[in-house]
C-alpha atoms as a PDB file:
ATOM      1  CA  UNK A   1      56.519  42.346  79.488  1.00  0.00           C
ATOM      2  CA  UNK A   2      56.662  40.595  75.704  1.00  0.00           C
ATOM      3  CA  UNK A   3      60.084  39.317  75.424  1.00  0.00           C
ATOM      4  CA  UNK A   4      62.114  40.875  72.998  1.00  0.00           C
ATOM      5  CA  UNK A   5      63.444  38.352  71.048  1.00  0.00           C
ATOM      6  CA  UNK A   6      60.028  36.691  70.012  1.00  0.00           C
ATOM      7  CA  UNK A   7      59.197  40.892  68.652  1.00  0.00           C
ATOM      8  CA  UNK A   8      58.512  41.020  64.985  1.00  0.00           C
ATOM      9  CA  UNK A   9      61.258  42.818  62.760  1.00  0.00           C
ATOM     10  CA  UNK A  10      61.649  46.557  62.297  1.00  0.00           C
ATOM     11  CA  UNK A  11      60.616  48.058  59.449  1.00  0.00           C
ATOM     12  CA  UNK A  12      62.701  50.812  58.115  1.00  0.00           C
ATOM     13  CA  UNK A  13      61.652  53.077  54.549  1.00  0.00           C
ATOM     14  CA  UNK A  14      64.315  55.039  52.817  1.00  0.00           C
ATOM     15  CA  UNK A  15      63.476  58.220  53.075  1.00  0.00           C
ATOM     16  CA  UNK A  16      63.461  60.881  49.964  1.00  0.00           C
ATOM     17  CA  UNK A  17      67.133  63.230  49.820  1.00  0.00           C
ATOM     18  CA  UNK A  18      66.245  66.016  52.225  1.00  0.00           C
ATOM     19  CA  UNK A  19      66.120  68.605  49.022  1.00  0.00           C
ATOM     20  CA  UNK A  20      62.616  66.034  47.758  1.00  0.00           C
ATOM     21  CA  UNK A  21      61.441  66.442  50.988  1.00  0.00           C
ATOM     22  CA  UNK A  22      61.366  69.955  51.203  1.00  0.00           C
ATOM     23  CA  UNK A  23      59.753  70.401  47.877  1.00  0.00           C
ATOM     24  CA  UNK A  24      56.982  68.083  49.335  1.00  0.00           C
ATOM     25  CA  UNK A  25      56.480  70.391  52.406  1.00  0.00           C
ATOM     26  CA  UNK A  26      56.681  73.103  50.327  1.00  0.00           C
ATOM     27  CA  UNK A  27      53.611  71.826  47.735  1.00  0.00           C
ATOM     28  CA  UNK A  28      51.573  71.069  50.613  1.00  0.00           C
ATOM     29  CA  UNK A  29      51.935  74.544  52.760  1.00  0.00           C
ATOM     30  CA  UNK A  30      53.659  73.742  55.584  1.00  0.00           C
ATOM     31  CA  UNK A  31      55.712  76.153  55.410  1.00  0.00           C
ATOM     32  CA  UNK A  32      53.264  78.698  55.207  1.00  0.00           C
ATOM     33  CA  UNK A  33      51.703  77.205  58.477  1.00  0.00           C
ATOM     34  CA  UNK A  34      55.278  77.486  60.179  1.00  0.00           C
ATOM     35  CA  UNK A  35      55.352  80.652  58.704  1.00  0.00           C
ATOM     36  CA  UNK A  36      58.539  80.381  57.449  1.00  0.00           C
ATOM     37  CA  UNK A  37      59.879  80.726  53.746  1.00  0.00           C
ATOM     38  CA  UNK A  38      59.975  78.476  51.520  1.00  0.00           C
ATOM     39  CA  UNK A  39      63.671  79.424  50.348  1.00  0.00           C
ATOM     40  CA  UNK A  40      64.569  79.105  54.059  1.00  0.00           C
ATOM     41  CA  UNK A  41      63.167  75.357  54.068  1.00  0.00           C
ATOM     42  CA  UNK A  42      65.151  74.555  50.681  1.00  0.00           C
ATOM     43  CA  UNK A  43      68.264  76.497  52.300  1.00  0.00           C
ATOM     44  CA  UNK A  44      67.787  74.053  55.366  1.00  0.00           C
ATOM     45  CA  UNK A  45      67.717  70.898  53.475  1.00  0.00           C
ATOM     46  CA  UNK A  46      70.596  71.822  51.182  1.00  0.00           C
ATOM     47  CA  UNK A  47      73.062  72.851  53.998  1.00  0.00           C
ATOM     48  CA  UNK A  48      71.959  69.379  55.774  1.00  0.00           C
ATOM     49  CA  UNK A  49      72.164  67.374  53.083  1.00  0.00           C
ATOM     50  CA  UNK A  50      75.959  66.715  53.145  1.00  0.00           C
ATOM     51  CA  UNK A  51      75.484  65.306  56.802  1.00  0.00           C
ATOM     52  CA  UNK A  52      73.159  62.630  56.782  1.00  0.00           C
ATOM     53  CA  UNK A  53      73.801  59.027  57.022  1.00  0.00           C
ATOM     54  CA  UNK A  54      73.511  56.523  54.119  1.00  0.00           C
ATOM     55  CA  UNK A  55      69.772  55.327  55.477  1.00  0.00           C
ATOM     56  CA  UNK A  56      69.131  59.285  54.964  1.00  0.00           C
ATOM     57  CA  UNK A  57      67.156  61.453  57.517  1.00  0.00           C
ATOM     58  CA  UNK A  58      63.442  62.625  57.959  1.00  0.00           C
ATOM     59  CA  UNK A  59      63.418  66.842  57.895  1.00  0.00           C
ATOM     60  CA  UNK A  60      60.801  68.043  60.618  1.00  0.00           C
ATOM     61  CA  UNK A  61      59.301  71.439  61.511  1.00  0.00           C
ATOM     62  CA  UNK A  62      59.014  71.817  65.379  1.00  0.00           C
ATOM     63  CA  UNK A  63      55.499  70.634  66.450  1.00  0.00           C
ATOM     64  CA  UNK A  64      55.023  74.338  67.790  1.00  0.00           C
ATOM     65  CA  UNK A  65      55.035  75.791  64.681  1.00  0.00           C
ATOM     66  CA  UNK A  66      53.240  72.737  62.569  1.00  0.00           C
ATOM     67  CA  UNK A  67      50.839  71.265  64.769  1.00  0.00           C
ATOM     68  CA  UNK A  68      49.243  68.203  64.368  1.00  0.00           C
ATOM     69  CA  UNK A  69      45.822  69.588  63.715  1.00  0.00           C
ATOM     70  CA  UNK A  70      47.139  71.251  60.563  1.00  0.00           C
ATOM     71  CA  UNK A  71      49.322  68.617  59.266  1.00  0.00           C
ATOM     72  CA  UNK A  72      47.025  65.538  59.452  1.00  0.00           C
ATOM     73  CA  UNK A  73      44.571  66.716  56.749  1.00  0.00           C
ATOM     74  CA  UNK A  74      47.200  66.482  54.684  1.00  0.00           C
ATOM     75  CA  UNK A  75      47.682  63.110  54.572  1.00  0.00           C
ATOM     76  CA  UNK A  76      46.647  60.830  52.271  1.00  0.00           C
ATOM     77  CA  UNK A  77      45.511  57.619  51.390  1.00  0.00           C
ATOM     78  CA  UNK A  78      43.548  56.120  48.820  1.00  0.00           C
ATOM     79  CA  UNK A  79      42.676  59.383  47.685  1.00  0.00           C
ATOM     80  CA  UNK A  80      41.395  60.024  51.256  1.00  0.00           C
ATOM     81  CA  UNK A  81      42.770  62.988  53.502  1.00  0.00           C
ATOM     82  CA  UNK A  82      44.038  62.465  56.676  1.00  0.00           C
ATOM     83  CA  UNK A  83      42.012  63.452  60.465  1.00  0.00           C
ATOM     84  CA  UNK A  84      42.275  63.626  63.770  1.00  0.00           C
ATOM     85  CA  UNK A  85      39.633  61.737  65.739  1.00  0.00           C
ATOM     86  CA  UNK A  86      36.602  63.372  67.114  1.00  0.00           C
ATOM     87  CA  UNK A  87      37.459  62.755  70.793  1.00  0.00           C
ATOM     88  CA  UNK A  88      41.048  64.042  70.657  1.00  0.00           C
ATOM     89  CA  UNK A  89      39.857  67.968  70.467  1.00  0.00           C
ATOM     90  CA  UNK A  90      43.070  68.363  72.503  1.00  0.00           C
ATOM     91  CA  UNK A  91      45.631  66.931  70.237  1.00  0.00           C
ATOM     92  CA  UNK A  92      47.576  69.752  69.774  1.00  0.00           C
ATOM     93  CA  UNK A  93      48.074  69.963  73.325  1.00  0.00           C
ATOM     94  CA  UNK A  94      50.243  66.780  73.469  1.00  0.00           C
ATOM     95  CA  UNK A  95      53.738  67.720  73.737  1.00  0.00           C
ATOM     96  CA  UNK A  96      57.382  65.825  73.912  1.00  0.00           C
ATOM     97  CA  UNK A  97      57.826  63.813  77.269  1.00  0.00           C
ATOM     98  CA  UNK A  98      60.678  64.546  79.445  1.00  0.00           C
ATOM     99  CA  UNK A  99      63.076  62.303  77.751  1.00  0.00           C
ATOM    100  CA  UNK A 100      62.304  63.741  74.656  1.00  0.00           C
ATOM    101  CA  UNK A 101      64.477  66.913  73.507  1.00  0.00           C
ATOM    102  CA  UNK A 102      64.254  68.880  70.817  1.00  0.00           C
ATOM    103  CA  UNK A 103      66.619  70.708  68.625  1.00  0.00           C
ATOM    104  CA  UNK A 104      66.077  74.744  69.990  1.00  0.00           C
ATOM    105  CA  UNK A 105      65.328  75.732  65.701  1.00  0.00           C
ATOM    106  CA  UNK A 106      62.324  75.691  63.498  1.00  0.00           C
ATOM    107  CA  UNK A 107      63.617  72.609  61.537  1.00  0.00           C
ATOM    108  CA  UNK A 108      65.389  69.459  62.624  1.00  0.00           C
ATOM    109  CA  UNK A 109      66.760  66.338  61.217  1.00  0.00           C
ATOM    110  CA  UNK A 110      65.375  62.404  62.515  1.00  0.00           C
ATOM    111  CA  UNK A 111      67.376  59.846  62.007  1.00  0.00           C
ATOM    112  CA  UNK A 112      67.586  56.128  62.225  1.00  0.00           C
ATOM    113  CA  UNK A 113      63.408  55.909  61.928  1.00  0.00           C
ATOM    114  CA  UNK A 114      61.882  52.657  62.854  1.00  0.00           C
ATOM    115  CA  UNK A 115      58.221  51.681  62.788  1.00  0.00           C
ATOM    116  CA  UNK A 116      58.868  49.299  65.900  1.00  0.00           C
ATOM    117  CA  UNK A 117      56.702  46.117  64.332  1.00  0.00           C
ATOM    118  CA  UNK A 118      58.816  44.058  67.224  1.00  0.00           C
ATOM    119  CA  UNK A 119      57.017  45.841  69.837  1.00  0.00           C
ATOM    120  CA  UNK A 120      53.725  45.361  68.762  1.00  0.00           C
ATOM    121  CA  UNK A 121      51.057  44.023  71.574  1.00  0.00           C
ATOM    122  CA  UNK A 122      53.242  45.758  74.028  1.00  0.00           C
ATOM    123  CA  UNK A 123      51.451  48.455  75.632  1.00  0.00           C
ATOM    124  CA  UNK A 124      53.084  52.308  75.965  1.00  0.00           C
ATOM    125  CA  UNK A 125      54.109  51.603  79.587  1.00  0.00           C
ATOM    126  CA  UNK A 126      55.996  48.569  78.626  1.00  0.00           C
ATOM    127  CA  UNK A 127      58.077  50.154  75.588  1.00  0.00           C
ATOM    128  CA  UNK A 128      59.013  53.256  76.614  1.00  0.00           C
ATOM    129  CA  UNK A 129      61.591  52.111  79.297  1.00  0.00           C
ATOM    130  CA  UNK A 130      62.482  49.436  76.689  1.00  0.00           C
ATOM    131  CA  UNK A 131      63.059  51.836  74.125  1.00  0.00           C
ATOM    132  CA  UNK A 132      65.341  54.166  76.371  1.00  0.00           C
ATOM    133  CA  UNK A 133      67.054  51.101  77.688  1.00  0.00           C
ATOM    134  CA  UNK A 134      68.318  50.763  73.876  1.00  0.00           C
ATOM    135  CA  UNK A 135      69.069  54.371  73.755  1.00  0.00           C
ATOM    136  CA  UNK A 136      66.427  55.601  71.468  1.00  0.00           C
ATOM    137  CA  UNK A 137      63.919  57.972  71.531  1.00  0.00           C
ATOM    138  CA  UNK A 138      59.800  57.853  71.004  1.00  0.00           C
ATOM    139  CA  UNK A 139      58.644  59.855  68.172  1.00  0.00           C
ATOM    140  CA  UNK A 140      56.342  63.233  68.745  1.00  0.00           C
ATOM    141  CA  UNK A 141      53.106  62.796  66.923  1.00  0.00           C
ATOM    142  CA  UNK A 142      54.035  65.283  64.645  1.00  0.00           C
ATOM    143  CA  UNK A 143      57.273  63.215  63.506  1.00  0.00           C
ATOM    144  CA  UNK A 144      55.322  60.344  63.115  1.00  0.00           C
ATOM    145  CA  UNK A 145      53.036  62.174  60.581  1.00  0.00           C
ATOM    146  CA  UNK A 146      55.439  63.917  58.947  1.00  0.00           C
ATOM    147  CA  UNK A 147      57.623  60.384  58.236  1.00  0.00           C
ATOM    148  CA  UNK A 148      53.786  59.423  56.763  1.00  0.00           C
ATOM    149  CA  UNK A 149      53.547  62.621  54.456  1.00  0.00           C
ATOM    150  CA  UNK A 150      57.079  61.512  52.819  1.00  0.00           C
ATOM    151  CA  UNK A 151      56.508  58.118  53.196  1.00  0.00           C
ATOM    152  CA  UNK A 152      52.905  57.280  52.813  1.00  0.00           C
ATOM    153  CA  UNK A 153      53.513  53.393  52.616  1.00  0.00           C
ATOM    154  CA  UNK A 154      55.016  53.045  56.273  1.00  0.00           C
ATOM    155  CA  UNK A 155      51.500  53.169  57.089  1.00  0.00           C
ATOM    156  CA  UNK A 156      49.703  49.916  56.136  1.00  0.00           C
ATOM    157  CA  UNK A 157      46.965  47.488  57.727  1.00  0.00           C
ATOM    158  CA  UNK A 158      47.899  45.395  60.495  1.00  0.00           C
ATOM    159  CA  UNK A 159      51.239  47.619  60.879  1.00  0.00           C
ATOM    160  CA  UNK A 160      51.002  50.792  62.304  1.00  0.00           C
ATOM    161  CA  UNK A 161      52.169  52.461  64.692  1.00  0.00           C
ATOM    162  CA  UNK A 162      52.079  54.991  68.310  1.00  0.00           C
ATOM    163  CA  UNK A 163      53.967  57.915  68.884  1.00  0.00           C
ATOM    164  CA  UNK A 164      54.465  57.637  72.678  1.00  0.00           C
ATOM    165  CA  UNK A 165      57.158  60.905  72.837  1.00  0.00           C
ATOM    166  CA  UNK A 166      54.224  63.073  72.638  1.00  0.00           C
ATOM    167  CA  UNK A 167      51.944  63.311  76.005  1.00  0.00           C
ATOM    168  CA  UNK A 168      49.134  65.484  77.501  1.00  0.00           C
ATOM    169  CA  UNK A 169      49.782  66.518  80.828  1.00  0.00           C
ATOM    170  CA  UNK A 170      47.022  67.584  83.257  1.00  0.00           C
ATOM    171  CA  UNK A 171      47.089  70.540  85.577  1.00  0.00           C
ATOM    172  CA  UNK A 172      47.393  68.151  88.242  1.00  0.00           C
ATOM    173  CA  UNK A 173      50.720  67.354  86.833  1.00  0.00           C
ATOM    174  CA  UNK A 174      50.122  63.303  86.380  1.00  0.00           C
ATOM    175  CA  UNK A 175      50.006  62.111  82.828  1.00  0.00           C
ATOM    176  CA  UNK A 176      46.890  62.003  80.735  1.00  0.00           C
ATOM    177  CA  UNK A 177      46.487  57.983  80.206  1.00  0.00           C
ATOM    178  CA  UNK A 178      45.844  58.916  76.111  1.00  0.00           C
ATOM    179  CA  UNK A 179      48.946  57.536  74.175  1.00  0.00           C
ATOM    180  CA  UNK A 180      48.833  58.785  70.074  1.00  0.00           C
ATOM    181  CA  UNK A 181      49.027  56.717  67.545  1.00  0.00           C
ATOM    182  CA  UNK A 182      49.045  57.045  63.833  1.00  0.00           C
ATOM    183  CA  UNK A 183      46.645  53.881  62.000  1.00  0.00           C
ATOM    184  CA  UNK A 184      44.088  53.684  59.347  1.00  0.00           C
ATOM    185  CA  UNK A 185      40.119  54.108  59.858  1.00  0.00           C
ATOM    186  CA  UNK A 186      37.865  51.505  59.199  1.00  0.00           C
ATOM    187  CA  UNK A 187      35.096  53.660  58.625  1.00  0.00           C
ATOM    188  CA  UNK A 188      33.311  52.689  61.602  1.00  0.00           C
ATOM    189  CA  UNK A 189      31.863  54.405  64.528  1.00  0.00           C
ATOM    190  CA  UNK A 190      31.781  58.138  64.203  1.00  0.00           C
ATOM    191  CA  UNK A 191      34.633  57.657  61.753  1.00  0.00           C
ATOM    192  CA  UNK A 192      31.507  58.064  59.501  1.00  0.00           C
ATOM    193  CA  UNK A 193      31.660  55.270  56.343  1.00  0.00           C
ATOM    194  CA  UNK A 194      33.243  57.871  53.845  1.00  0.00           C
ATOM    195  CA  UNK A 195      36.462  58.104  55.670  1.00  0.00           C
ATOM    196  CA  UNK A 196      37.193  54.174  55.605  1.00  0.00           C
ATOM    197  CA  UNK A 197      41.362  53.543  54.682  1.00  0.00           C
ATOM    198  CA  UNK A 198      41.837  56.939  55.539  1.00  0.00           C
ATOM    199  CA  UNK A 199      44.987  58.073  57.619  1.00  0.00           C
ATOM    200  CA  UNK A 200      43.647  58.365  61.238  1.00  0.00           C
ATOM    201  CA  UNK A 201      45.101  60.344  64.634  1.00  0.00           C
ATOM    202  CA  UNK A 202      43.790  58.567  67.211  1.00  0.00           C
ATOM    203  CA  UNK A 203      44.877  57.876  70.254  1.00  0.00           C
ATOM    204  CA  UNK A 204      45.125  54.214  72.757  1.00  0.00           C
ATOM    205  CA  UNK A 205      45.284  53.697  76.625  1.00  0.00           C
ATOM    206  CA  UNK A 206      49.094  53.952  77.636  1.00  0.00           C
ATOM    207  CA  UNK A 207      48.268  50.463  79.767  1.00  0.00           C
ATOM    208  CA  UNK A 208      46.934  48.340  76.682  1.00  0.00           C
ATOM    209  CA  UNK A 209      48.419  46.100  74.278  1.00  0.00           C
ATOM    210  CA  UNK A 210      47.441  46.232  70.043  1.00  0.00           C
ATOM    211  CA  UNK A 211      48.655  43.711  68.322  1.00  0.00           C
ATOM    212  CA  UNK A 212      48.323  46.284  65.323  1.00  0.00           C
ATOM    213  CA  UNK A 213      50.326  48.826  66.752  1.00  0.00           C
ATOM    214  CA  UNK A 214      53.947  49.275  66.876  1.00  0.00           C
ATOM    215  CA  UNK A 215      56.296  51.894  68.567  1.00  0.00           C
ATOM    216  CA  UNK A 216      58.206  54.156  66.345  1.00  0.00           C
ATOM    217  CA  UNK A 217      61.047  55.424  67.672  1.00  0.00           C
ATOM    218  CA  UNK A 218      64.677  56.897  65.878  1.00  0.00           C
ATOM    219  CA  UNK A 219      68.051  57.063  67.276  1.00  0.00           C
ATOM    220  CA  UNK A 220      68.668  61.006  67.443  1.00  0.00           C
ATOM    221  CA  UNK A 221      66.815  64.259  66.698  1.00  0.00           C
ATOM    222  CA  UNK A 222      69.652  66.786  64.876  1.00  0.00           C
ATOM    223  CA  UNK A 223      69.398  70.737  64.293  1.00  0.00           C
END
């Protein structure tokens, strides 16, 4: 395994007050996807906004009710929306791992987000025991793109990242060897040129190493 001392340094963004992000998940719909109100999602971030810590807190509707599928188009980049790779028809179908619990309500608090640029050219078998050895927890695909729609800048070239709490398991019961990951497209491949510096959901082997790719992880999920 990469020794962790020699890992790059984490990158953290300050997040928008939780009242800012709201309005931005209002103006894009997502409410309306999680079929829940719009007042109820301001209501939300108003009560929690008296809680969070002074590096503030990313608001997040439960990946049941705002799938992947319907909240990567609305990324952006570059004036480019966001997609989910043509090979991952399953993506919604990737839920949270065992260590990964979530709050039992539509919405949730993240806290403590980190992009995990240390861990990058580890692979997702090597930083997930790392990562619960320092008592934090992977991010869910859908976190990781809703940290993108606040903060589109976290995602840049050369510093991405996975989001190895969310997993596809088969009916057999063993793990599906896909790991997500949020980057930007290149435009190559079946990509298809007019989607080049787009926001991408793809996905890597959980045994190989990117040197592109962090881990991002935070240190609690909150109701």
């Amino acid at each position: 395994m990469p020794e962790l001392t020699s890992a790059v340094s984490a990158v953290h963004s300050v997040l928008p007050p939780l009242g800012a992000q709201a309005e931005r998940l209002v103006a894009l719909g997502v409410h309306e996807t999680a079929r829940l109100s719009a007042a109820d999602l301001r209501a939300f971030a108003a009560a929690a906004e008296t809680t969070v810590p002074a590096d503030g807190a990313l608001l997040a509707v439960r990946p049941d009710l705002a799938p992947a599928s319907a909240l990567a188009p609305l990324l952006r980049r570059d004036g480019k929306a966001g997609f989910v790779v043509v090979d991952m028809p399953d993506v919604d179908d990737f839920g949270p791992i065992g260590t990964v619990s979530l709050p039992d309500a539509p919405l949730y608090l993240l806290t403590g987000l980190d992009r995990g640029d240390r861990m990058a050219n580890w692979s997702p078998d090597e930083a997930l025991p790392a990562l619960t050895a320092e008592d934090r927890t992977p991010l869910l695909l859908t976190e990781g793109i809703h940290w993108v729609l606040q903060r589109p800048e976290v995602l840049e070239r050369n510093h991405c990242f996975m989001t190895i709490g969310s997993r596809l398991r088969k009916p057999t019961g063993a793990l599906d060897a896909r790991t997500p990951a949020l980057w930007i497209s290149n435009g190559t491949g079946r990509d298809g040129r007019e989607r080049r510096d787009a926001p991408k959901v793809g996905w890597c082997w959980a045994g190989n190493r990117h040197t592109w790719l962090g881990f991002a992880s935070a240190t609690g999920r909150h109701p």
